[in-house]
Protein backbone atom coordinates (compact mmCIF):
# COMPACT_ATOMS: atom_id res chain seq x y z
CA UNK A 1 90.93 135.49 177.77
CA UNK A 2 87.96 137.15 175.48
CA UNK A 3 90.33 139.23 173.68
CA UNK A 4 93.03 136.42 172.98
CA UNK A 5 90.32 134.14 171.77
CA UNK A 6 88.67 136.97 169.85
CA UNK A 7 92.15 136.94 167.70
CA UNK A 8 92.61 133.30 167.66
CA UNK A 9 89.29 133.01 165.89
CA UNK A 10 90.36 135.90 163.10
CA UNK A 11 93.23 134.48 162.71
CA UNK A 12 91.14 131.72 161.57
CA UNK A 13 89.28 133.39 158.98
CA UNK A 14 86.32 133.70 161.35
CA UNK A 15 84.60 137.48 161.72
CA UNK A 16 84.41 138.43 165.18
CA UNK A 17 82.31 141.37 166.93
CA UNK A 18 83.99 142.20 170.30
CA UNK A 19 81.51 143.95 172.69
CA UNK A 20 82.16 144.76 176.52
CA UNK A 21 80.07 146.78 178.82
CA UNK A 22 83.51 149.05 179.03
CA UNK A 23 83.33 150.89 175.76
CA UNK A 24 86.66 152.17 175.88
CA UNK A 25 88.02 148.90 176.26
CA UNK A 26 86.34 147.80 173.13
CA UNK A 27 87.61 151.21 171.46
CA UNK A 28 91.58 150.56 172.96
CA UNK A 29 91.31 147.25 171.29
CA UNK A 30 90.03 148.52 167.87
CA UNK A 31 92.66 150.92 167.62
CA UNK A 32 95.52 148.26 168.63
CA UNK A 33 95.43 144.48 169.23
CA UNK A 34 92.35 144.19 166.53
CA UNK A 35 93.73 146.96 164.37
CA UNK A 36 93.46 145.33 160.80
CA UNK A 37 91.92 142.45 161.05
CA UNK A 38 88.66 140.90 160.31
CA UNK A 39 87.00 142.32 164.20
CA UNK A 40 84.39 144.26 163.84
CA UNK A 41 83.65 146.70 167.71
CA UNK A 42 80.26 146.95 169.04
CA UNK A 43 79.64 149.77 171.32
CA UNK A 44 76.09 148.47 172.41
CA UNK A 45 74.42 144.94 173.08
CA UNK A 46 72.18 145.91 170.27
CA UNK A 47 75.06 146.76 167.92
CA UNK A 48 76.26 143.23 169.04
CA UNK A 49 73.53 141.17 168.05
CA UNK A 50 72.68 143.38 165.17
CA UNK A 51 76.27 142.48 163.36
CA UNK A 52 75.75 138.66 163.79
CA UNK A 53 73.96 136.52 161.61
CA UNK A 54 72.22 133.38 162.03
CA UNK A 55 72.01 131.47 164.17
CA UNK A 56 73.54 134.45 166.27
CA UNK A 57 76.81 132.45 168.39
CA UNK A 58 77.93 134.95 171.30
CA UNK A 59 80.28 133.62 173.70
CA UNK A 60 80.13 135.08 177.42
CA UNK A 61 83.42 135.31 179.11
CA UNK A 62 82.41 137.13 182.44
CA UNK A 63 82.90 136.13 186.24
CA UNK A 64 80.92 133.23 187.19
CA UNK A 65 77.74 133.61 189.22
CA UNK A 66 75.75 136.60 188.63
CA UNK A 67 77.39 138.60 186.20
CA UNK A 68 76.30 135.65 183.65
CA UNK A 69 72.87 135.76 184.65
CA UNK A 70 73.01 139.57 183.97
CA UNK A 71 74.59 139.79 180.85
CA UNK A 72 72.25 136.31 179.80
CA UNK A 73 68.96 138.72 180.51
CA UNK A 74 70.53 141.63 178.73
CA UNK A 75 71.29 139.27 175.55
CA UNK A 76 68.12 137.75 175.33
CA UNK A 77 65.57 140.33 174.22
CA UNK A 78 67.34 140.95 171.13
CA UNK A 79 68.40 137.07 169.97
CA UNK A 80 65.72 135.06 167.79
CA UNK A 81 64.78 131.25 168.07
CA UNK A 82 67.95 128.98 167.23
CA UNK A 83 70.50 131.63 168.28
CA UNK A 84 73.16 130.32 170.86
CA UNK A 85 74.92 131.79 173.94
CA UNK A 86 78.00 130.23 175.00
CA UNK A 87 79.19 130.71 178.33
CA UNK A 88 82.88 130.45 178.34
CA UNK A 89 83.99 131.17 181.94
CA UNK A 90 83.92 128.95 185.29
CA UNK A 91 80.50 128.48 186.14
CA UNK A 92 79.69 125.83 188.59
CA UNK A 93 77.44 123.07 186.59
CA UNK A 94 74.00 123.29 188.66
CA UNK A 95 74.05 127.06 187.52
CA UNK A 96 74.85 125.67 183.58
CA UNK A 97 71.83 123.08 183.95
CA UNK A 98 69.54 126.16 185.35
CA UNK A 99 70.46 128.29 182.17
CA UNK A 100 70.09 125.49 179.80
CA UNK A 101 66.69 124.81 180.85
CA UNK A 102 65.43 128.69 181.25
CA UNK A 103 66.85 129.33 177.93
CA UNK A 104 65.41 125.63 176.32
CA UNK A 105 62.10 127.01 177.33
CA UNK A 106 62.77 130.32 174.77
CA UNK A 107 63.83 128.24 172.25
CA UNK A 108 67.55 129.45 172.79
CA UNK A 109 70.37 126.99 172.30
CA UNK A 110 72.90 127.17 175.12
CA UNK A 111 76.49 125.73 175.56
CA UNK A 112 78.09 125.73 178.86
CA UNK A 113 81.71 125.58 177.37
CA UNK A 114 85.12 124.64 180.15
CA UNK A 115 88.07 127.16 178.55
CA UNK A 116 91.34 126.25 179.54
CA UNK A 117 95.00 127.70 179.08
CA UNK A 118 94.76 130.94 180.39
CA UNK A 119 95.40 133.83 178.06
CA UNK A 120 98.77 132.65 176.27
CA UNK A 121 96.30 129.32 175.75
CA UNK A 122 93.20 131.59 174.41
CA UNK A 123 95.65 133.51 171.97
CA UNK A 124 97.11 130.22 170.17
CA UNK A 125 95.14 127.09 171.04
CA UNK A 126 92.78 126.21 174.32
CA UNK A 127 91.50 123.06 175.51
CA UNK A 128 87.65 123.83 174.70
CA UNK A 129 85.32 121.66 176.81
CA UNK A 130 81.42 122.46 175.54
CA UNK A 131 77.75 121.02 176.22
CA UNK A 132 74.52 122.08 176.57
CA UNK A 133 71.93 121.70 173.81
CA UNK A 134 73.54 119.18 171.38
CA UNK A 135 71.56 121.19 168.67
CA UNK A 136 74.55 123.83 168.98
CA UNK A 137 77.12 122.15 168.10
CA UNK A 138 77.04 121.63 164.49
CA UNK A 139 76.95 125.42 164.72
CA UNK A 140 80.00 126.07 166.27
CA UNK A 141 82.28 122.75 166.10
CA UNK A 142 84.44 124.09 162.85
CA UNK A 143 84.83 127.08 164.74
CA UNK A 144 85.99 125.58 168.27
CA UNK A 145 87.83 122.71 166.78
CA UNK A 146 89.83 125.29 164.36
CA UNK A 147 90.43 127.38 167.23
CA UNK A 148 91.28 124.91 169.95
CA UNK A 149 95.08 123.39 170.53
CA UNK A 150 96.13 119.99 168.57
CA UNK A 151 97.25 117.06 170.03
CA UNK A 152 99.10 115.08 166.87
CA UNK A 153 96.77 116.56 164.98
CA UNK A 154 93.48 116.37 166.77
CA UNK A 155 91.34 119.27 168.26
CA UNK A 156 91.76 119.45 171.88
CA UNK A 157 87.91 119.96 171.76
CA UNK A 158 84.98 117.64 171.18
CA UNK A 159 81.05 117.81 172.17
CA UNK A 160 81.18 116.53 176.15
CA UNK A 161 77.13 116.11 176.85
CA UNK A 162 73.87 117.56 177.71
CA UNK A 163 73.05 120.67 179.64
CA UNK A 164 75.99 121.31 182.66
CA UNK A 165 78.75 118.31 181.23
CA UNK A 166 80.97 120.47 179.82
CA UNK A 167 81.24 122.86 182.58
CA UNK A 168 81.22 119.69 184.60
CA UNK A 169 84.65 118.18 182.77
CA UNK A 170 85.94 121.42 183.45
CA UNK A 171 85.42 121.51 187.22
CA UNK A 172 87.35 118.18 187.36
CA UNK A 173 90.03 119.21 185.17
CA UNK A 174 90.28 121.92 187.24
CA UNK A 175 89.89 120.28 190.37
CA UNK A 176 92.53 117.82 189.06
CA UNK A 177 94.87 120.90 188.58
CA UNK A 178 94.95 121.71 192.80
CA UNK A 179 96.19 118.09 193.11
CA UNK A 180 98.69 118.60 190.50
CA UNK A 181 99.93 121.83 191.97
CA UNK A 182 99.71 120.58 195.23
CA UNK A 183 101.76 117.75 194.73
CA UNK A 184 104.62 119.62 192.33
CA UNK A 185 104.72 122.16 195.64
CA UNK A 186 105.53 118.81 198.33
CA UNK A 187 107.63 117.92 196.17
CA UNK A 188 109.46 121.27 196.01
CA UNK A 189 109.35 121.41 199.70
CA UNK A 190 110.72 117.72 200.53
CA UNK A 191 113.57 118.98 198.22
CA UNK A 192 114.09 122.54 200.11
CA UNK A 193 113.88 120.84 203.79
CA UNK A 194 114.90 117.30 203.80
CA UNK A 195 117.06 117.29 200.50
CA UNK A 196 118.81 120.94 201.46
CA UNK A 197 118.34 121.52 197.65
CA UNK A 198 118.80 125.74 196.72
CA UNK A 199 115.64 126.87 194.70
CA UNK A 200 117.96 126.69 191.76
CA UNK A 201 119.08 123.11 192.28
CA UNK A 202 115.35 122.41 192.59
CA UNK A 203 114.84 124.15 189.25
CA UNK A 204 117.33 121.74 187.65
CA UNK A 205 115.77 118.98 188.84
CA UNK A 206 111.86 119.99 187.84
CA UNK A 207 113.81 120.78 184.06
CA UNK A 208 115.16 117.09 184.15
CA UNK A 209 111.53 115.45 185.21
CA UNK A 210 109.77 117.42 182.51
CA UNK A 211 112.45 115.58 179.77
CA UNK A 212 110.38 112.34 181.21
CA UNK A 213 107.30 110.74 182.19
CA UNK A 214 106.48 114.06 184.23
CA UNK A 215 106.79 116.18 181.05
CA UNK A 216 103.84 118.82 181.36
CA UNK A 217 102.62 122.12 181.49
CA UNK A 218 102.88 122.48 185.57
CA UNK A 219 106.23 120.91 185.55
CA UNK A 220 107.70 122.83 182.41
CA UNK A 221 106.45 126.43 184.39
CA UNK A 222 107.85 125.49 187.78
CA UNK A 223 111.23 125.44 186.78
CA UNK A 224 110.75 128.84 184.86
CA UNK A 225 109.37 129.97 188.55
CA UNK A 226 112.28 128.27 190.33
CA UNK A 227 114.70 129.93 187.90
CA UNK A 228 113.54 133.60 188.58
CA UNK A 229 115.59 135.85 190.26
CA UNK A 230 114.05 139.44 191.78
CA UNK A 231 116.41 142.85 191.07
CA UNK A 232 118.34 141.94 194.34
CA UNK A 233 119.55 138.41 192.69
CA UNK A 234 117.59 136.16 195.01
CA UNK A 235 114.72 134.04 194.19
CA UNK A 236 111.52 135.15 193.16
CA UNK A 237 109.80 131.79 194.79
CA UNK A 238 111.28 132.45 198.49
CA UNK A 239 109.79 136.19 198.70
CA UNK A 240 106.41 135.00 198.37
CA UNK A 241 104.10 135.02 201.27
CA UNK A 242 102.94 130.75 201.55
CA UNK A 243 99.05 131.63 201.81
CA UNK A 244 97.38 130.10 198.90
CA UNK A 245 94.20 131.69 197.16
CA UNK A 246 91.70 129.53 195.21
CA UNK A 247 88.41 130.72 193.63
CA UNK A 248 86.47 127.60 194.27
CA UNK A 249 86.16 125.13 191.50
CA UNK A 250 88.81 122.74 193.53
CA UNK A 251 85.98 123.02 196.39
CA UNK A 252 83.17 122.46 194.24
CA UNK A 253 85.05 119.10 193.04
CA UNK A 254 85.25 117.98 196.48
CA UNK A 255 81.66 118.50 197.36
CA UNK A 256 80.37 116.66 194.06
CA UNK A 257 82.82 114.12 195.14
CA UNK A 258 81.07 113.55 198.67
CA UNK A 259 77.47 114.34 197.74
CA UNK A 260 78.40 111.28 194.98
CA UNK A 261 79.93 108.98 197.13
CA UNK A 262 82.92 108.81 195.31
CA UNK A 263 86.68 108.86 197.74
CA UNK A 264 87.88 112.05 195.43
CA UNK A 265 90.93 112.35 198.18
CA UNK A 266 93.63 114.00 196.47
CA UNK A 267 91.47 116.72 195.26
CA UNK A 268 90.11 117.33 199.09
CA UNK A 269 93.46 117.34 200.54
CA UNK A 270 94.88 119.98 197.92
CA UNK A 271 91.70 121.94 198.87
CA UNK A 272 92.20 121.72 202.58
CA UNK A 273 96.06 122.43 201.72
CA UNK A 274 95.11 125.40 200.42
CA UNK A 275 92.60 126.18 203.32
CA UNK A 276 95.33 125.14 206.28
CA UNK A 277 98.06 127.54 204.01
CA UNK A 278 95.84 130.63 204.66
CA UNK A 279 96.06 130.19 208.02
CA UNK A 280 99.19 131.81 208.10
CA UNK A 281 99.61 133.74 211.57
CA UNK A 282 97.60 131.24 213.71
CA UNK A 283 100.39 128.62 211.83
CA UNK A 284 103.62 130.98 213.03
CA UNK A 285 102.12 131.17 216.32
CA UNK A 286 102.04 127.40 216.66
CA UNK A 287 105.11 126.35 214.83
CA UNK A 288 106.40 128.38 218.72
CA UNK A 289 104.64 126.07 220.70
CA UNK A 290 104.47 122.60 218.98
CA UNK A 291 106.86 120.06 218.96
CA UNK A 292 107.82 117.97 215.70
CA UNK A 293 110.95 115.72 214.96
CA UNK A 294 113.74 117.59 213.99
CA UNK A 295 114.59 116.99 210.12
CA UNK A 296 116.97 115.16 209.11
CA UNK A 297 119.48 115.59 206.18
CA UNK A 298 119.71 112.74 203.43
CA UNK A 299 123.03 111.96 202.70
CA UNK A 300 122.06 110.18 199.04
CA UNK A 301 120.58 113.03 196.78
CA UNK A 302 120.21 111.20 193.70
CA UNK A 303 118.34 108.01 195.36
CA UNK A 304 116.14 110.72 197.05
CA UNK A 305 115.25 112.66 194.08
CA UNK A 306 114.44 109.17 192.06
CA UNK A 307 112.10 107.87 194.78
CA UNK A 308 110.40 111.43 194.61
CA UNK A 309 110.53 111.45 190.99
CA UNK A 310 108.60 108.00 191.68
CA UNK A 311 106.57 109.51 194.26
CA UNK A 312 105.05 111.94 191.71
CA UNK A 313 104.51 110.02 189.38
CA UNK A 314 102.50 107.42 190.91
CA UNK A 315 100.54 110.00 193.29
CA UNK A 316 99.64 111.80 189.88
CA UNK A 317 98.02 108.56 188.77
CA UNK A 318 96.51 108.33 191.49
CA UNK A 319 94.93 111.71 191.47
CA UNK A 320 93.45 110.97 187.41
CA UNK A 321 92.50 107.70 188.12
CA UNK A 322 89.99 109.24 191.09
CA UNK A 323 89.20 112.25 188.61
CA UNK A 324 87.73 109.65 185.94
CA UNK A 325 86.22 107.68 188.22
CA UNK A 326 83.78 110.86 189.32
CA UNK A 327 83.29 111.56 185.89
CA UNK A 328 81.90 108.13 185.04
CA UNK A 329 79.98 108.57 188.59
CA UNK A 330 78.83 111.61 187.31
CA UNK A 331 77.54 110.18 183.98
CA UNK A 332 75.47 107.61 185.10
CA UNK A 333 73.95 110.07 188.11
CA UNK A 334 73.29 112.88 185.68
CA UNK A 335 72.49 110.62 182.89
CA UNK A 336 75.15 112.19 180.35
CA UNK A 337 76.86 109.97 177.40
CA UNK A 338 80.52 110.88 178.02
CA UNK A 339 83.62 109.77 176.40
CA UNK A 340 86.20 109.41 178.60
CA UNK A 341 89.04 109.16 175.82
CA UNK A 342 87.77 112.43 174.05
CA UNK A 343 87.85 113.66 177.40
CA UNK A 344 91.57 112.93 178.07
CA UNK A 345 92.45 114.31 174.40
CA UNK A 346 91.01 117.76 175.01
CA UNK A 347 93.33 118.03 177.96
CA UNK A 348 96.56 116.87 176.22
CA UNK A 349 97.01 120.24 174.60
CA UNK A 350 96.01 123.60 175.21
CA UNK A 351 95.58 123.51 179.27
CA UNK A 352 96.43 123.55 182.09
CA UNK A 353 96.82 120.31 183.35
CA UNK A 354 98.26 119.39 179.47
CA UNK A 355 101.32 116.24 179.62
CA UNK A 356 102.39 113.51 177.64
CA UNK A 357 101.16 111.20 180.21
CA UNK A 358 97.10 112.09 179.54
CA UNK A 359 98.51 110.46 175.58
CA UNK A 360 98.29 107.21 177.92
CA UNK A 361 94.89 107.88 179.45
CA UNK A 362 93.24 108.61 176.25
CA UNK A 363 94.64 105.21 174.71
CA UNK A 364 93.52 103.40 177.46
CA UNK A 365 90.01 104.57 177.14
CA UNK A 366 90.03 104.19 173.45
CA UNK A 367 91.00 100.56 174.07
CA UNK A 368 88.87 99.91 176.39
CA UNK A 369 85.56 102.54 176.56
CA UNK A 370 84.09 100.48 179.77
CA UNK A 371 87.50 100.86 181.85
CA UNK A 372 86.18 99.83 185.45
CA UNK A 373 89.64 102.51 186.85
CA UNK A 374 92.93 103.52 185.56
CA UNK A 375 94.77 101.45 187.99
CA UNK A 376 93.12 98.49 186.26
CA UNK A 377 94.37 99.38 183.08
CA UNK A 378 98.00 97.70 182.10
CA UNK A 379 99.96 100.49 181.93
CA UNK A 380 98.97 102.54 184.78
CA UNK A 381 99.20 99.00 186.58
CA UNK A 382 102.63 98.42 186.07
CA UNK A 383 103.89 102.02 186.57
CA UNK A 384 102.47 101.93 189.65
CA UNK A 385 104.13 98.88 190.79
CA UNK A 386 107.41 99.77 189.63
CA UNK A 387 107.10 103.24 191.64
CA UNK A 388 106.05 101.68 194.73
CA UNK A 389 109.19 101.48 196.57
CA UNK A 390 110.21 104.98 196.05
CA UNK A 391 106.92 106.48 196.87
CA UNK A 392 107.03 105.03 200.05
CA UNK A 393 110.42 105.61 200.77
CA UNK A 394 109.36 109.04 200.20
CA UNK A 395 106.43 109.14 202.19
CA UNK A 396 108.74 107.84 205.18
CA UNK A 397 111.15 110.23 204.88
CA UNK A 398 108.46 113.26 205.41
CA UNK A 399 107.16 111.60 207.90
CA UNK A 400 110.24 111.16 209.87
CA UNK A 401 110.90 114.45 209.48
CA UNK A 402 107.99 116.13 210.23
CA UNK A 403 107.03 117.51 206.69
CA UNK A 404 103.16 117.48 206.18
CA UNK A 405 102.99 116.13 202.38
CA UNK A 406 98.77 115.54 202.75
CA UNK A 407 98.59 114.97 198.48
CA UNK A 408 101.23 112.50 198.40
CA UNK A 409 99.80 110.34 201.65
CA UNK A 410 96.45 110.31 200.96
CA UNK A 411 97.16 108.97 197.21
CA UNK A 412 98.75 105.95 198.43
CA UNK A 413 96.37 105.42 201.36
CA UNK A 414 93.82 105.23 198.25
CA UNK A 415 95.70 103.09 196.75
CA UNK A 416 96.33 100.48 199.65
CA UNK A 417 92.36 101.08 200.11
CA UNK A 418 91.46 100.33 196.67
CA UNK A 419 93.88 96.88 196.19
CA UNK A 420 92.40 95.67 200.00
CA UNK A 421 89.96 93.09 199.74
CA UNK A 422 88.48 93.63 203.04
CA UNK A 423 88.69 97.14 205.14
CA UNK A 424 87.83 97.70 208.67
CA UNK A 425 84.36 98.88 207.54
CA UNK A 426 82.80 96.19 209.26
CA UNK A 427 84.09 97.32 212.53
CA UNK A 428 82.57 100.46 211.79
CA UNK A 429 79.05 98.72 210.70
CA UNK A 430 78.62 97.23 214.08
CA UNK A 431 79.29 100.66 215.80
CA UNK A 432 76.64 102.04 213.86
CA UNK A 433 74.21 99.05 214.80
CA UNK A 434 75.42 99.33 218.64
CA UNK A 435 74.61 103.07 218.71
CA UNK A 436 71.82 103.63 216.39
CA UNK A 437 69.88 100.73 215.14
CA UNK A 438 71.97 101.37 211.82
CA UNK A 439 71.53 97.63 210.90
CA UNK A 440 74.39 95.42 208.48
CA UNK A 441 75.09 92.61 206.06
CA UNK A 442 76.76 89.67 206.58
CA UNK A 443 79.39 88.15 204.47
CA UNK A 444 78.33 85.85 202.02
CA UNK A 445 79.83 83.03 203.28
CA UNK A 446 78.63 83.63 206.83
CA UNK A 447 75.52 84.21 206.04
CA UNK A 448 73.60 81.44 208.68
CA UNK A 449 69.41 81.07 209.04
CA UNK A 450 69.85 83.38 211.45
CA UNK A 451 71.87 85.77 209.57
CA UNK A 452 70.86 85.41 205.87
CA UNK A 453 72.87 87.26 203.12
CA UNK A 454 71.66 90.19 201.63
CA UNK A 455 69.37 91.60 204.46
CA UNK A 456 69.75 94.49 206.43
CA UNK A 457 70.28 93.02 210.15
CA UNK A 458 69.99 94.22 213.33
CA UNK A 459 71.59 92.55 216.68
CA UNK A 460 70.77 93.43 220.41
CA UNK A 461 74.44 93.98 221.52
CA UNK A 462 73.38 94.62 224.80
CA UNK A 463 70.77 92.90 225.63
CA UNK A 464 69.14 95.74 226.96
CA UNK A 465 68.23 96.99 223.08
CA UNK A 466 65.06 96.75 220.85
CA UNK A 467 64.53 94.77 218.06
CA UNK A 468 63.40 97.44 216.09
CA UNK A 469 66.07 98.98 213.47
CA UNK A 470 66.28 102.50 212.22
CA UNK A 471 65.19 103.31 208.90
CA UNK A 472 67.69 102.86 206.48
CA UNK A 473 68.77 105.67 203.80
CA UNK A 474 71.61 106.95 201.60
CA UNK A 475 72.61 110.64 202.74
């Protein structure tokens, strides 16, 4: 990633000094990849710094945790006031705020910056995601906007917010990404075990959904998987052992998620996915012992793939209309000013999770800056009630058959959750008050003199009970 972005930004015009705590690696890339062109090789942190001028901008792209910290430390005795460090890798935001502060307080300007695209993405256009102190970016914003991918025209990059927001946006783009993955790979599987589909056949049918409203990045590369064949002639796909790895921003999505309040589902499910895939032996051992229905064969292949097609689509949706609605959570908690349509646009090109259909979400919020949720919005509205009947038809079929598809089920329970006026919940209220003194409101409109609206009550269910209620708090 360093190196590829290192080129990107001469072939911009822009001088580069490429340092890494490897000197050979820095000397290998002198003598080949940066052979010509305007990269200058620093053999020392000194030497580094010493080859910048001012204000100093030196991007970190290191493992998160504390090889940032390190390098940060190493950095700083030789930067002056107003230089900037840019921290370009995964760091989890609370680590971002932290920095931004500790370096604030030396009069150092830092940017926590989300990278995405990988390496093909760093060579020729990212989706660049930065905050930290504002005063940076007038610094670097020719620079990142030159560098980063274009969606009809337009940067895939734009300031996101103070201290930890742009490594924030990039924890929920990333967190978004498991749910996309996870959903492409049900998908793949409902096609393999209930449709009887070859990987090839599969292939075909991922190439013909990426011609369509499922046109992106994940979709375009899964039919490039599906369509690899190892020496022997048989697919790449089916060699591979099904134990997933993850490196934890998915996780860290969830758990902002819960410690927010905010029913992230699709995200946790991909997570636990991922979690109940590495389970691997202990799953062999029980798929001995445990009973399931036995699968059966659909006899109508084209109606199957369209509901799935349908499926997809609306579960996707789904999973970006719960990613915004953390990231306006997050905003008002964290009190950061962020734009949800710039938002959207720096993931239309460049990254991972890039499709046509985020050219939607970025309209939407351009119309309409105070969107309450996606669902809300007219399009989203409408393509979710045309898909309807096929996602559930879907739904039915794994679950007839046996075939866990947790991404797909848990984005339409959120959906029949989020369109119910009333929820068992109140059930639930009056087992807390039975148990624990948890107390509850009443409905508006059966709110009495002796149960008035608005109050936290308390009812002796028993008999036998106090009248005294537990405290009441948010945890």
């Amino acid at each position: 990633m360093g190196q590829n972005l290192i080129l990107n930004a001469a072939d911009h015009g822009y001088t580069v000094v490429a340092y890494n705590r490897t000197v050979n690696k820095v000397d290998h890339f002198m003598e080949n990849e940066a052979k010509g062109k305007s990269i200058i090789g620093a053999r020392s942190i000194e030497e580094l710094v010493s080859n910048l001028k001012s204000p100093r901008r030196i991007i970190i792209l290191v493992k998160a945790g504390s090889p940032v910290d390190a390098f940060i430390d190493q950095l700083v005795p030789y930067l002056d006031k107003g230089d900037i460090i840019i921290d370009g890798g995964n760091s989890h935001f609370p680590d971002t705020n932290r920095r931004y502060e500790e370096l604030k307080a030396k009069d150092i300007l830092f940017v926590g910056s989300g990278v995405s695209g990988g390496e093909e993405g760093a060579r020729y256009g990212p989706s660049l995601m930065p905050g930290g102190a504002k005063e940076a970016w007038p610094h670097i914003k020719e620079i990142f906007q030159s560098i980063a991918a274009k969606s009809d025209g337009e940067p895939c990059c734009d300031w996101v917010g103070d201290a930890g927001a742009g490594h924030y946006v990039k924890m929920v783009h990333n967190g978004i990404e498991y749910g996309d993955m996870q959903l492409i790979s049900e998908a793949y599987d409902l096609m393999k075990r209930v449709g009887g589909f070859s990987s090839k056949e599969i292939g075909e049918v991922f190439a013909q959904w990426n011609k369509g409203v499922l046109d992106s990045f994940l979709i375009d590369i899964t039919k490039d998987i599906l369509a690899f064949d190892d020496v022997d002639g048989k697919p790449m796909v089916e060699k591979i052992l099904d134990s997933a790895g993850q490196k934890g921003t998915g996780k860290w999505t969830a758990i902002n998620a819960l410690d927010l309040g905010m029913p992230v589902t699709l995200i946790g499910e991909a997570v636990f996915a991922r979690c109940l895939s590495a389970l691997k032996e202990e799953r062999v051992r029980a798929s001995k012992a445990l009973a399931g229905p036995q699968v059966s064969k659909i006899t109508d292949k084209k109606q199957f793939v369209d509901d799935l097609e349908q499926a997809l689509y609306a579960s996707k949706i789904i999973s970006y209309a719960q990613g915004f609605m953390l990231i306006r959570e997050a905003a008002k908690e964290y009190k950061w000013e962020l734009n949800n349509a710039a938002i959207a646009l720096m993931w239309r090109g460049g990254c991972i999770i890039r499709s046509v259909f985020l050219g939607e979400i970025t309209s939407a919020y351009r119309a309409t800056p105070d969107l309450e949720n996606l669902l809300l919005q007219p399009f989203f509205k409408n393509a979710i009630t045309k898909a309807q009947s096929g996602w559930r038809n879907t739904i039915g079929e794994a679950v007839k058959s046996g075939i866990p598809t947790p991404a797909f089920s848990t984005a339409l329970a959120f959906y029949d959750g989020y369109r119910s006026a009333s929820l068992p919940a109140n059930l639930l209220q009056a087992q807390r008050d039975y148990f624990g003194a948890h107390t509850f409101q009443v409905l508006p409109e059966a709110a009495s003199a002796t149960l008035p609206a608005g109050q936290s009550i308390h009812v002796n269910w028993t008999g036998k009970g106090g009248n005294v209620s537990a405290s009441t708090y948010d945890a």
